[in-house]
Protein backbone atom coordinates (compact mmCIF):
# COMPACT_ATOMS: atom_id res chain seq x y z
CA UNK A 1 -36.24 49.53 62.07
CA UNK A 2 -36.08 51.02 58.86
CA UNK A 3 -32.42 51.81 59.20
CA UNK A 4 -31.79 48.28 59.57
CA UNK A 5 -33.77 47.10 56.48
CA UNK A 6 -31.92 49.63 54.28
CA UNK A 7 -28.84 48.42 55.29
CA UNK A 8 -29.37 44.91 55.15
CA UNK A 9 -30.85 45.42 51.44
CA UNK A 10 -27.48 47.64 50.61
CA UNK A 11 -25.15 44.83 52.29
CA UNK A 12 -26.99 42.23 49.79
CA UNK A 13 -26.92 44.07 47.01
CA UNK A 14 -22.94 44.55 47.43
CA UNK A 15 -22.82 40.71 47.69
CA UNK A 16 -24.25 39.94 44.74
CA UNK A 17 -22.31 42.40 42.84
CA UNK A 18 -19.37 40.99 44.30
CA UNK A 19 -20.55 37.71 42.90
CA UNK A 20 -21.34 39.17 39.22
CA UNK A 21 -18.01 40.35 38.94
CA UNK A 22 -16.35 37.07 39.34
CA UNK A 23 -15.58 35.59 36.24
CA UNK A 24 -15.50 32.17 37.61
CA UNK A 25 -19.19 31.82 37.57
CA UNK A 26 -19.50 31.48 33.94
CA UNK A 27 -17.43 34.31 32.80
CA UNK A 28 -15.46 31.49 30.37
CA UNK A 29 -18.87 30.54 28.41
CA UNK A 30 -19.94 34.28 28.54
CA UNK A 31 -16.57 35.01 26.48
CA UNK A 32 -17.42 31.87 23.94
CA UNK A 33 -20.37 33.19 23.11
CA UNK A 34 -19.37 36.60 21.67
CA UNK A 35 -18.76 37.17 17.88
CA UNK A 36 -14.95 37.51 17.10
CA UNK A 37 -15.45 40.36 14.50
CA UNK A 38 -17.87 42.95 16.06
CA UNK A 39 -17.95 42.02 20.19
CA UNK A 40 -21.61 41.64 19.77
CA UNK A 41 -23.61 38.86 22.01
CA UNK A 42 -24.46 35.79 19.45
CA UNK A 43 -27.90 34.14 21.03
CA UNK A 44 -28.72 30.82 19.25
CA UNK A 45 -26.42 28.88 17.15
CA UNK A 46 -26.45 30.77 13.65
CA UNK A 47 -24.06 32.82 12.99
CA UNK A 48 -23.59 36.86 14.19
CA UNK A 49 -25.66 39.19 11.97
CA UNK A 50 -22.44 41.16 10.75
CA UNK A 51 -21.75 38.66 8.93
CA UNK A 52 -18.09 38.44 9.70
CA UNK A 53 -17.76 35.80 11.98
CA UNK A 54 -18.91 32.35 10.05
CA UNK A 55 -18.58 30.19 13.33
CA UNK A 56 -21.87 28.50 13.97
């Protein structure tokens, strides 16, 4: 019984890596969102804190 859990948990958890990796899923906005200068994440609509990338 126990054997089954585990592997049902391990066959989800592939699944839904499977489905992070696809870049369909919002892998476009994702890459819209990231400052041109350093790579960094920008959260909110000011600009990056590097100071490089004036896009707001």
């Amino acid at each position: 019984m126990i054997f089954k859990i585990v592997t049902l948990f391990l066959v989800v958890m592939g699944v839904l890596a499977m489905f992070g990796k696809m870049h369909w899923l919002g892998g476009k906005r994702l890459s819209n969102v990231k400052c041109r200068a350093c790579g960094r994440y920008r959260i909110g609509k000011g600009p990056c804190p590097c100071g490089k990338d004036r896009r707001a």
